[in-house]
Protein backbone atom coordinates (compact mmCIF):
# COMPACT_ATOMS: atom_id res chain seq x y z
CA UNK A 1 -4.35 35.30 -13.74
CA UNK A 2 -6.96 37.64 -15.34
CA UNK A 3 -4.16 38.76 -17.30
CA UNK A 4 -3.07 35.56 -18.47
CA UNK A 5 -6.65 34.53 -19.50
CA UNK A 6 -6.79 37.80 -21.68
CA UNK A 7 -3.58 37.31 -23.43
CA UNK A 8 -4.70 33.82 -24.12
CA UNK A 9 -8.12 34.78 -25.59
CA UNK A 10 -6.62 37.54 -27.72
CA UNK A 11 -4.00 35.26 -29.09
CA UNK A 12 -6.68 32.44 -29.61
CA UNK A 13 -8.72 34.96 -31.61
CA UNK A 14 -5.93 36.24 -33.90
CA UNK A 15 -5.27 32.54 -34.84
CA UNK A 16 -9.18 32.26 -35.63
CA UNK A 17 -9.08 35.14 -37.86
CA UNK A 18 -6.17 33.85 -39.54
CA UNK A 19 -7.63 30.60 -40.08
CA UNK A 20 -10.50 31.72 -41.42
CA UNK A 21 -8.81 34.08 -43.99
CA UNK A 22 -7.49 30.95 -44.88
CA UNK A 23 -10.46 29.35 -45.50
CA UNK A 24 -11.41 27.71 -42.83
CA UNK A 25 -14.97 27.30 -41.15
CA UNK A 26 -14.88 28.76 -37.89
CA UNK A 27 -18.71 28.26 -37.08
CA UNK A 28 -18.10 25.30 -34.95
CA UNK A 29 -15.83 26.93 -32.94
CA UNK A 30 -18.00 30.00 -32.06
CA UNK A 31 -19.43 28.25 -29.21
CA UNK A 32 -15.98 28.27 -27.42
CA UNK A 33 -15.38 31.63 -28.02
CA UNK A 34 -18.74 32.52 -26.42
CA UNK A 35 -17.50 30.17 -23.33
CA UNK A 36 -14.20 32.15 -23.08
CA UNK A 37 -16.44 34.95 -22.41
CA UNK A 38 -18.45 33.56 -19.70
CA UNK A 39 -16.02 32.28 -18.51
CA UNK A 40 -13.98 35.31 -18.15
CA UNK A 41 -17.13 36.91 -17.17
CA UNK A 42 -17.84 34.57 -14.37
CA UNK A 43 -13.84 35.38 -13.23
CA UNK A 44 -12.85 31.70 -13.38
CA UNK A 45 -9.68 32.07 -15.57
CA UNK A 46 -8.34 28.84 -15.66
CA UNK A 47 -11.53 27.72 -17.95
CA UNK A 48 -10.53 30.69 -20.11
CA UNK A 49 -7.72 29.72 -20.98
CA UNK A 50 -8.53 26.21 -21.66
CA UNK A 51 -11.41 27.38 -23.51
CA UNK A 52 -8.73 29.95 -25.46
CA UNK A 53 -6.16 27.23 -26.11
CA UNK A 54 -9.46 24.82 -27.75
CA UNK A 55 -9.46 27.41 -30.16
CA UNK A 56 -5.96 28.17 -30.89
CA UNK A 57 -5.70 24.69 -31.56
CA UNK A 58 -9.03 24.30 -33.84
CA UNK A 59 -7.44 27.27 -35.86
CA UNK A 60 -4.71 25.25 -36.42
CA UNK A 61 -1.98 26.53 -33.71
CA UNK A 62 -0.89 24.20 -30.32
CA UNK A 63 -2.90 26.66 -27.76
CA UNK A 64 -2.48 30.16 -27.33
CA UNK A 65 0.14 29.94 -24.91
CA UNK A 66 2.97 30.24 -27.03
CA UNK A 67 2.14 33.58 -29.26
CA UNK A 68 2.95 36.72 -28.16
């Protein structure tokens, strides 16, 4: 599951730096990220990746589930 949650954060984060070479203001978002971490942190992955997919979808993608 640990796994999972990393894959999901990475991916989430790639579509956040996309999105904000696109213009896009990622400041309200930062306060996920910095969840993902905690919560990753605090080894309860499910939250990660929920947290991870918030982002994927503020940066414009459906979660982080479906990039590679």
């Amino acid at each position: 599951m640990m796994l999972e949650a990393l894959k999901h954060i990475a991916a989430a984060l790639k579509l956040l730096k996309q999105a904000k070479r696109r213009g896009v203001d990622v400041k309200p978002v930062r306060p996920l990220v910095k969840q993902c971490t905690q919560a990753l942190k605090s080894k309860d992955y499910a939250a990660a990746i929920r947290f991870a997919d918030e982002v994927a979808r503020y940066a414009g993608g459906d979660s982080a589930a479906g990039m590679p």
